[in-house]
Structures are given as structure tokens and as C-alpha cells.
Protein backbone atom coordinates (compact mmCIF):
# COMPACT_ATOMS: atom_id res chain seq x y z
CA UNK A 1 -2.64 11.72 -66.12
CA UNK A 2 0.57 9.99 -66.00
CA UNK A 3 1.80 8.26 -69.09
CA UNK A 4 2.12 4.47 -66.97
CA UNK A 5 -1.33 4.93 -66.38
CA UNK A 6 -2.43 5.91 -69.88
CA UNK A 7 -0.86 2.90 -71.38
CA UNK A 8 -2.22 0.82 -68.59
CA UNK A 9 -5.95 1.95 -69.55
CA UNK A 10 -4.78 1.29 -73.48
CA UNK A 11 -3.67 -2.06 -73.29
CA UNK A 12 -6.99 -2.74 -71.26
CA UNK A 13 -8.85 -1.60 -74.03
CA UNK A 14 -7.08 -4.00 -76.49
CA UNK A 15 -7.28 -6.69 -74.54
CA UNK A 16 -11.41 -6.68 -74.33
CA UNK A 17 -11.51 -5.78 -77.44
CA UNK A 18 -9.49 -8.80 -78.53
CA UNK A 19 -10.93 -11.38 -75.69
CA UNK A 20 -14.11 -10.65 -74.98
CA UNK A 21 -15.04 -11.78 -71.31
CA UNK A 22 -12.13 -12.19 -69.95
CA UNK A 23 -12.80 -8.11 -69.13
CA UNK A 24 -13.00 -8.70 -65.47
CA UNK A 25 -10.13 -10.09 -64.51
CA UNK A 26 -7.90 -7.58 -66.61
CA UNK A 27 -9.60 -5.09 -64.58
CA UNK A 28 -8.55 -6.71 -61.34
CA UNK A 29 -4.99 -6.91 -62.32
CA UNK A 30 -4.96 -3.13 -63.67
CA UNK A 31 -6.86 -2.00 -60.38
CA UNK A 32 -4.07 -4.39 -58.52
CA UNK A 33 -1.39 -3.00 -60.64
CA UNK A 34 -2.17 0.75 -59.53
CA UNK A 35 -2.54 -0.02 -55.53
CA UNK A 36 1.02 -1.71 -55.59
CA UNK A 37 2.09 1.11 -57.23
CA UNK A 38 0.59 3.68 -54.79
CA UNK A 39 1.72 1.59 -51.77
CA UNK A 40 5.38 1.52 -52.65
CA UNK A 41 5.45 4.99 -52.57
CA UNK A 42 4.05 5.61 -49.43
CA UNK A 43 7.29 5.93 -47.36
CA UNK A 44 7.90 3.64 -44.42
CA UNK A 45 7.23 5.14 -40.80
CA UNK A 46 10.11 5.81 -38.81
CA UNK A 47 10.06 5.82 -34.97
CA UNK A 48 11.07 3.44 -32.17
CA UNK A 49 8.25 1.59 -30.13
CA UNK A 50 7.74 3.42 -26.55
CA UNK A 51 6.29 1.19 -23.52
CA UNK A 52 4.44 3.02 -21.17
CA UNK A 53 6.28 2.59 -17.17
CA UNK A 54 3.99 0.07 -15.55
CA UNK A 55 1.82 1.76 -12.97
CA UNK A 56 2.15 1.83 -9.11
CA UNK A 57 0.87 -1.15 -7.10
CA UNK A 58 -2.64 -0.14 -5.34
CA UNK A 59 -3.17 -0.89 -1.91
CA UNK A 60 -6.57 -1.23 -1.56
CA UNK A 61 -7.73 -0.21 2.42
CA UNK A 62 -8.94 -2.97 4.65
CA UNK A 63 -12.01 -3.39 5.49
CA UNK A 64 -13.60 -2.32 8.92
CA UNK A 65 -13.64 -6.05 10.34
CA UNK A 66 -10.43 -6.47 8.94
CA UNK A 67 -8.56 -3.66 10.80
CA UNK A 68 -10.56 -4.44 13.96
CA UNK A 69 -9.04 -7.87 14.04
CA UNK A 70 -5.72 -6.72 13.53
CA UNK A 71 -6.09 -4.20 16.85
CA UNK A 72 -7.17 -7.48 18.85
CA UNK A 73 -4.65 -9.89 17.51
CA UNK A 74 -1.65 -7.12 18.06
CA UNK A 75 -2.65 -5.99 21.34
CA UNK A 76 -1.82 -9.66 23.49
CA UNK A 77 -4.84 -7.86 25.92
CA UNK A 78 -6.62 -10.16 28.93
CA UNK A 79 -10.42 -8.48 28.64
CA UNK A 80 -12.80 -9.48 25.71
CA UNK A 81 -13.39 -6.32 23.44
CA UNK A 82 -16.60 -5.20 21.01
CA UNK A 83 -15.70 -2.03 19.72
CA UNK A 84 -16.86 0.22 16.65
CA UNK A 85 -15.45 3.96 14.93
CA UNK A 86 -17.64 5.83 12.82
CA UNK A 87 -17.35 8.50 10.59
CA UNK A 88 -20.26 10.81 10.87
CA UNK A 89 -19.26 12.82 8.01
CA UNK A 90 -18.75 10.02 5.54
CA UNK A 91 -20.96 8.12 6.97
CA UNK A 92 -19.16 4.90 6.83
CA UNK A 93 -17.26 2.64 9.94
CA UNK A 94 -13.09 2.62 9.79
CA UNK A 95 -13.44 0.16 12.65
CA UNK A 96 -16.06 -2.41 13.28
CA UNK A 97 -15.51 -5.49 15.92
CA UNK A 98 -18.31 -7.38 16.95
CA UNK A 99 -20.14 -4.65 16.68
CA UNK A 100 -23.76 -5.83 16.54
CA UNK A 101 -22.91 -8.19 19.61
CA UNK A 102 -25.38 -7.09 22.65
CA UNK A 103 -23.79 -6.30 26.45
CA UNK A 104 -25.01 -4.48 29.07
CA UNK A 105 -25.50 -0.88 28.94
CA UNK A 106 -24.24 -0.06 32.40
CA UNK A 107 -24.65 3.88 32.61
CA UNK A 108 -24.77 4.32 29.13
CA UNK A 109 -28.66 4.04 29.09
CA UNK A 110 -28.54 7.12 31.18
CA UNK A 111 -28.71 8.90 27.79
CA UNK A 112 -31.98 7.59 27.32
CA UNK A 113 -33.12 7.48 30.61
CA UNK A 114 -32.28 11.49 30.35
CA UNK A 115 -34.15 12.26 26.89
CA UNK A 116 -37.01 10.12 28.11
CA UNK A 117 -36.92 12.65 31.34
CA UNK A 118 -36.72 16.08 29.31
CA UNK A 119 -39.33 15.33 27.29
CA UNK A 120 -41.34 14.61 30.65
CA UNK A 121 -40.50 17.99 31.42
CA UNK A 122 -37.81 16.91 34.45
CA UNK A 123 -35.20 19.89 35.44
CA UNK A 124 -32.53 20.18 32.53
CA UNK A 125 -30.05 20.50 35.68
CA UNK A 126 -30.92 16.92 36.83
CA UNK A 127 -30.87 15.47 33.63
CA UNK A 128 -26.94 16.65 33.22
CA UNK A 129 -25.89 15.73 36.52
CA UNK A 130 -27.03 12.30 36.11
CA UNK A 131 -25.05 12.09 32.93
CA UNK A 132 -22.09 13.98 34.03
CA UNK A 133 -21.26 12.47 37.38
CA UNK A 134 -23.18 9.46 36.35
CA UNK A 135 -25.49 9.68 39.13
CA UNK A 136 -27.30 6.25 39.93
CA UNK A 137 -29.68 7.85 42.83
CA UNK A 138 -30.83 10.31 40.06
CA UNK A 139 -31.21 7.44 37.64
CA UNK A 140 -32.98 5.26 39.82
CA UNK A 141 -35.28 8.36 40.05
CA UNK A 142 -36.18 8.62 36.54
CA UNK A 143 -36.23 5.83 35.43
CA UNK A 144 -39.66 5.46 37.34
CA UNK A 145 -40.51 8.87 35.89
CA UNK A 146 -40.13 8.15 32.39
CA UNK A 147 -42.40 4.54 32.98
CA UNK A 148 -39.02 2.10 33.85
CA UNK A 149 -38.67 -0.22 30.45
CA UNK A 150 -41.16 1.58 28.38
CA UNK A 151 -38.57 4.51 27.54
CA UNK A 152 -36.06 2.06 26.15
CA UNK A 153 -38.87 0.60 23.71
CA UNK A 154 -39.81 3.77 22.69
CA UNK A 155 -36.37 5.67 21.92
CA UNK A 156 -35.17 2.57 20.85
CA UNK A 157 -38.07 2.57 17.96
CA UNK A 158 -37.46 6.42 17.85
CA UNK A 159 -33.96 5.96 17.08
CA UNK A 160 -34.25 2.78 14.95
CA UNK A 161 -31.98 0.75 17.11
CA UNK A 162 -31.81 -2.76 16.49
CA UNK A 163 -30.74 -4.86 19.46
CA UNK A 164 -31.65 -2.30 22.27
CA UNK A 165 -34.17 -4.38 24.48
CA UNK A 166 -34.86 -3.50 28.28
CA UNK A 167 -33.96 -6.10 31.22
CA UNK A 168 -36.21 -8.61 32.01
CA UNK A 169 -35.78 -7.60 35.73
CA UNK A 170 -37.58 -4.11 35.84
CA UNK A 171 -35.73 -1.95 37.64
CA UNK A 172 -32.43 -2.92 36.23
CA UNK A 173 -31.93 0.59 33.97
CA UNK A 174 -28.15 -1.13 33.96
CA UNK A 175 -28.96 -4.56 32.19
CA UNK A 176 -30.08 -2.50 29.01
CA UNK A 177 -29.07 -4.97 26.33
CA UNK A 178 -27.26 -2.67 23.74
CA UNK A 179 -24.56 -3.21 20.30
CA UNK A 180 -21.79 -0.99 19.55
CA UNK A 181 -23.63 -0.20 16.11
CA UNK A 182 -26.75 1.23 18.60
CA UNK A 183 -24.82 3.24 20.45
CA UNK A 184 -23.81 4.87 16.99
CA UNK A 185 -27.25 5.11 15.78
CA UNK A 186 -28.20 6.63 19.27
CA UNK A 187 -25.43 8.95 19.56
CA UNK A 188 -26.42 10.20 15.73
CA UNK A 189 -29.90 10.60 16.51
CA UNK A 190 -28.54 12.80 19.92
CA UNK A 191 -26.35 14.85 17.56
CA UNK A 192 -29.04 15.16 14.49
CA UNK A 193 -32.47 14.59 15.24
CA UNK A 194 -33.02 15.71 18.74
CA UNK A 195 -34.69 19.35 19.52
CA UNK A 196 -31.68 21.66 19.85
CA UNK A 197 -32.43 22.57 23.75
CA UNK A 198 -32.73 18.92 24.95
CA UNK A 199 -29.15 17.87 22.40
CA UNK A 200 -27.70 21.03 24.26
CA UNK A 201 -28.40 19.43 27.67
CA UNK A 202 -27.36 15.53 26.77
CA UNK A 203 -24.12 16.84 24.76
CA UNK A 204 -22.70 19.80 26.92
CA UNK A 205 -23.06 16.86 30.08
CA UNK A 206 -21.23 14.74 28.30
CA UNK A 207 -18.77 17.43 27.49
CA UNK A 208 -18.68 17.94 31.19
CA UNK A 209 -17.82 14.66 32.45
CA UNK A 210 -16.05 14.75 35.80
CA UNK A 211 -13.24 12.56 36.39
CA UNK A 212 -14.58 10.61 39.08
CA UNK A 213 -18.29 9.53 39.32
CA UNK A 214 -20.84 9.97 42.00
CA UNK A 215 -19.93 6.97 43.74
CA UNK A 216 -16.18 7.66 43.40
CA UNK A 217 -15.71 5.85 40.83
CA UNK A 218 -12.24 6.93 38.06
CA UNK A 219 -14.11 7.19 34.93
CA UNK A 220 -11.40 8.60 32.81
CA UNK A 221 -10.95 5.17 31.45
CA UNK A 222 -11.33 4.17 27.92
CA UNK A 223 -12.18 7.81 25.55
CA UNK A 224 -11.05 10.21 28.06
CA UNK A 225 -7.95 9.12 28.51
CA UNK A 226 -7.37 7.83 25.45
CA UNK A 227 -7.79 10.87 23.30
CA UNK A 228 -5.17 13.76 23.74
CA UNK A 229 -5.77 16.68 22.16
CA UNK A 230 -8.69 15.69 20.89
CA UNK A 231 -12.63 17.24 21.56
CA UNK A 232 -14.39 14.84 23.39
CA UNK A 233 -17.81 13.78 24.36
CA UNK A 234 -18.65 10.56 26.37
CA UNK A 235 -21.02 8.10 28.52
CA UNK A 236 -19.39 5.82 30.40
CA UNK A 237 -20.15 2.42 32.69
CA UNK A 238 -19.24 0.06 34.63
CA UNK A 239 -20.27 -2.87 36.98
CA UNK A 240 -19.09 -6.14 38.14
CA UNK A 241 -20.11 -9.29 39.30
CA UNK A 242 -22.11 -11.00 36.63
CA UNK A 243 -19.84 -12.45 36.90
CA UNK A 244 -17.25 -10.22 35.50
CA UNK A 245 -15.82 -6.45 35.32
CA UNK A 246 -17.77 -5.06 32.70
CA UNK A 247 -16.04 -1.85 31.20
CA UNK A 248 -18.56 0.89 28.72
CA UNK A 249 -16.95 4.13 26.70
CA UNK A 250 -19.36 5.70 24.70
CA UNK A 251 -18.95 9.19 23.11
CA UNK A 252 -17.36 11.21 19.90
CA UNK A 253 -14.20 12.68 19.57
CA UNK A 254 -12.99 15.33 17.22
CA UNK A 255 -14.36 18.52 16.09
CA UNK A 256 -17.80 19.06 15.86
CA UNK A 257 -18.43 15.33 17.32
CA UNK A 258 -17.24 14.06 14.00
CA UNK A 259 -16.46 10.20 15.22
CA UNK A 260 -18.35 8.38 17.15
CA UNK A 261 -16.84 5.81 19.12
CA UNK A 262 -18.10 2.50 21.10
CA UNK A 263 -15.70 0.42 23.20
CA UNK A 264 -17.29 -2.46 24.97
CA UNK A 265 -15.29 -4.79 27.81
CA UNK A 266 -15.38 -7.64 29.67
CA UNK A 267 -12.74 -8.77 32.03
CA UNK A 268 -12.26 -11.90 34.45
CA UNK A 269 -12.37 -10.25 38.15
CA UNK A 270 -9.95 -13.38 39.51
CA UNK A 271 -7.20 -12.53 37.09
CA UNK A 272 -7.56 -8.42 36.18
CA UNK A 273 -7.47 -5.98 38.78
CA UNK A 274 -9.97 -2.41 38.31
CA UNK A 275 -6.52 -0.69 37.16
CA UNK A 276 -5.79 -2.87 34.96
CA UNK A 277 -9.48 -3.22 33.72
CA UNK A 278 -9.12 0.54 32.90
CA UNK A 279 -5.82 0.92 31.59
CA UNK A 280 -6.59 -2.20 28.57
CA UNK A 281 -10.13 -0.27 27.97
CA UNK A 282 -7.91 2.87 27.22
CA UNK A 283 -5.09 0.56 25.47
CA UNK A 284 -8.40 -0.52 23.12
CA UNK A 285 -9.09 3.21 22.68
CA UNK A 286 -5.82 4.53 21.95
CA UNK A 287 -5.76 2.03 18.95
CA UNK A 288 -8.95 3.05 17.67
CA UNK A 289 -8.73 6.41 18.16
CA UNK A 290 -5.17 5.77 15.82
CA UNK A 291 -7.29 4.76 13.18
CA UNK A 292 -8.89 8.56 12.79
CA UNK A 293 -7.13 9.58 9.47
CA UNK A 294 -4.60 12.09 10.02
């Protein structure tokens, strides 16, 4: 033991001895005495402070309403516009404007009109041509074989849409009140829950869509036109005078149908031509087709 220390404990001793009680606080100044001594010979650290780079600035992605907007505001377009994307994979919209607003199907409800008709056992062949050309004689035709309004309530309620509700007028297959977010849920259930024969037929029509319609009609608009290189797949409509142009394209693009798609639009006849009808429903699809991560 070191000699400082020794004495330290020695002169304790004759201090109790000589004043008894005052023990304790002799032991706090010996025990105080030793931990100054220990701490000034610890050496003092050496070493400059270091301050960690402040980190990059996060841009956090908008939100699907958000980047719909911006499309709309930036595209100084004459029609009105409801239009979704969807991500099948990830299961999640990029794009979403006005989505659960309801508009007329137009030929869109062919698709149900044509599941409705294969599970009645109709021709496969008729089915596809109705879709394909979008064929309103065939249409007409099944819609009385699959029971008129009755197949919309049922697939609807099959499919779990939400806002799909027949015409009040009967035989209107065309007034079909639809959202952009059913036409996703239908075009999922197509793609995921439908027999594989019967999704064969609906999908490889789609595939197959000519450019004009049965009735002459361009219906390249919209998708078609719209998408490049891209696979596509797509329903689309179109009517007028209620009392405007009224613009539908429906369908997926990308490999293996990966994004669905919904653009919805309604134009005033006395100022927009049918061209120009066409050409902003393609100008809305280029944008959201843009919006497909690279």
C-alpha cells in the first residue's frame, strides 16, 4: 500500500481515538481525500468534437389526389375529367381524381353485359366481338339474355362495386351509373377472380380492340393512343347528347395488366368538336400514363 495512504489511515486512527464521534466526518474527508487523488491522475481526454453532416432533405411523394390535381390544373383542358391509376401489384392508387364520382358507363358495361352472357352459356365468339368492335346490336342482344338490369346488380355485388347501379330506363345498358374506383375493382375481379376460360375471352377482346368500332366510330382515343410501347388492354365509350360528349377509356397497361387505368370525360358539344373530344381524352392519358414509375 502506498505510504500517503498508510499515514492517511494512521492519522485517522489518532484522531478517533483522541475525539471520539467526530469518526464520521474524518472518514468523509479521508474517503474525499483519496477520490481527488485518484481523479487527478486520470489524464485528460484528448480529441476534437466531430459534428455529424446534416442529412439530405426528404421529399415525401404526393398523395394520389394531390398529383391528380396537379395533371388538371397544368393541362389548361376544355372537357371535365374523373380519372384514376392503380397499381395492381402494390395494390395502392398513384393517381386518384374524382374517382368515386358516378358517369355513365357508355360501352364499358359491355364487360358485364359479356360475363353475365358466358356464364349463360352465349358463344365465346359473340361475347368478344361485342367487346372488341364494341358492338351495340350484339349488346342490345344480351342484355335481354342475361335479364337487362339484373346482371349489373348481380356482378356488381359479385365484384363488390360500390356505386355501380343500373338505369332507371331498362333498356339503357349505356346509362350504367359507374366510378373510376369500380371500374378498378371490376377490372381486378376480370384479371383475378374470374374462371380462366371466360378472363381469356373478356381480356384477349380487349387485347383485340379494333381501331374503329362497329358503327365507325375512332376508338383509339384516350389508352390506345396514349400508351406507346406499352401492353395494353381496354373498354372504351362514348355517346352524346345528354347533353354533352361523353368520352370512357377503361383498360390496363403494362406487362401482365399491371395498371389499371380509368379516364372519364365530359365535354360541351357547342364549343369541342369529336377530334378535339378525343385528342384532350388522350392528352388526360398521356399524363397519367407519365405517372407509371419508370
Amino acid at each position: 500500500m502506498p505510504p500517503w495512504i498508510n499515514a492517511a489511515a494512521g492519522r485517522f486512527r489518532v484522531a478517533v481515538g483522541r475525539r471520539p464521534g467526530s469518526w464520521a466526518l474524518l472518514a468523509v474527508v479521508a474517503v474525499g481525500s483519496l477520490m481527488i487523488g485518484a481523479l487527478v491522475a486520470i489524464p485528460e481526454p484528448e480529441g476534437r468534437i466531430r459534428f455529424l453532416p446534416e442529412p439530405p432533405p426528404t421529399t415525401a411523394e404526393p398523395d394520389p389526389e394531390t398529383a391528380a390535381a396537379s395533371i388538371i390544373q397544368e393541362s389548361g383542358l376544355a372537357g371535365e375529367f374523373s380519372f384514376v391509376l392503380y397499381d395492381s401489384v402494390e395494390q395502392r392508387y398513384l393517381l386518384s381524381h374524382r374517382a368515386d364520382e358516378t358517369h355513365n358507363t357508355m360501352s364499358v358495361s359491355k364487360i358485364i353485359i359479356g360475363i353475365g352472357a358466358l356464364e349463360h352459356g352465349v358463344e365465346p365468339s359473340r361475347v368478344a366481338e361485342m367487346i372488341s368492335r364494341s358492338h351495340d346490336p350484339i349488346a342490345n342482344e344480351l342484355w335481354g339474355v342475361v335479364g337487362g338490369p339484373a346482371v349489373i346488380e348481380e356482378q356488381a355485388a359479385l365484384m363488390g362495386l360500390e356505386h355501380t347501379v343500373p338505369a332507371e330506363d331498362w333498356g339503357r345498358w349505356g346509362d350504367v351509373q359507374i366510378s373510376a374506383s369500380d371500374v378498378v375493382r371490376m377490372y381486378e375481379y376480370v384479371l383475378n377472380e374470374l374462371p380462366e376460360d371466360d378472363r381469356a375471352v373478356i381480356v384477349d377482346a380487349m387485347e383485340a380492340t379494333t381501331e374503329l368500332g362497329a358503327d365507325g366510330y375512332d376508338q383509339t382515343f384516350g389508352i390506345p393512343d396514349a400508351a406507346g410501347g406499352l401492353d395494353w388492354a381496354v373498354k372504351q365509350g362514348w355517346g352524346c347528347c345528354k347533353p354533352d360528349r361523353f368520352l370512357v377509356s377503361t383498360g390496363t397497361v403494362g406487362a401482365d395488366h399491371r395498371y389499371i387505368l380509368a379516364v372519364f370525360g365530359a365535354f360541351d358539344e357547342t364549343l369541342i368538336d369529336e377530334a378535339q373530344s378525343g385528342e384532350e381524352m388522350t392528352t388526360v392519358a398521356e399524363a397519367v400514363i407519365a405517372a407509371i414509375p419508370a
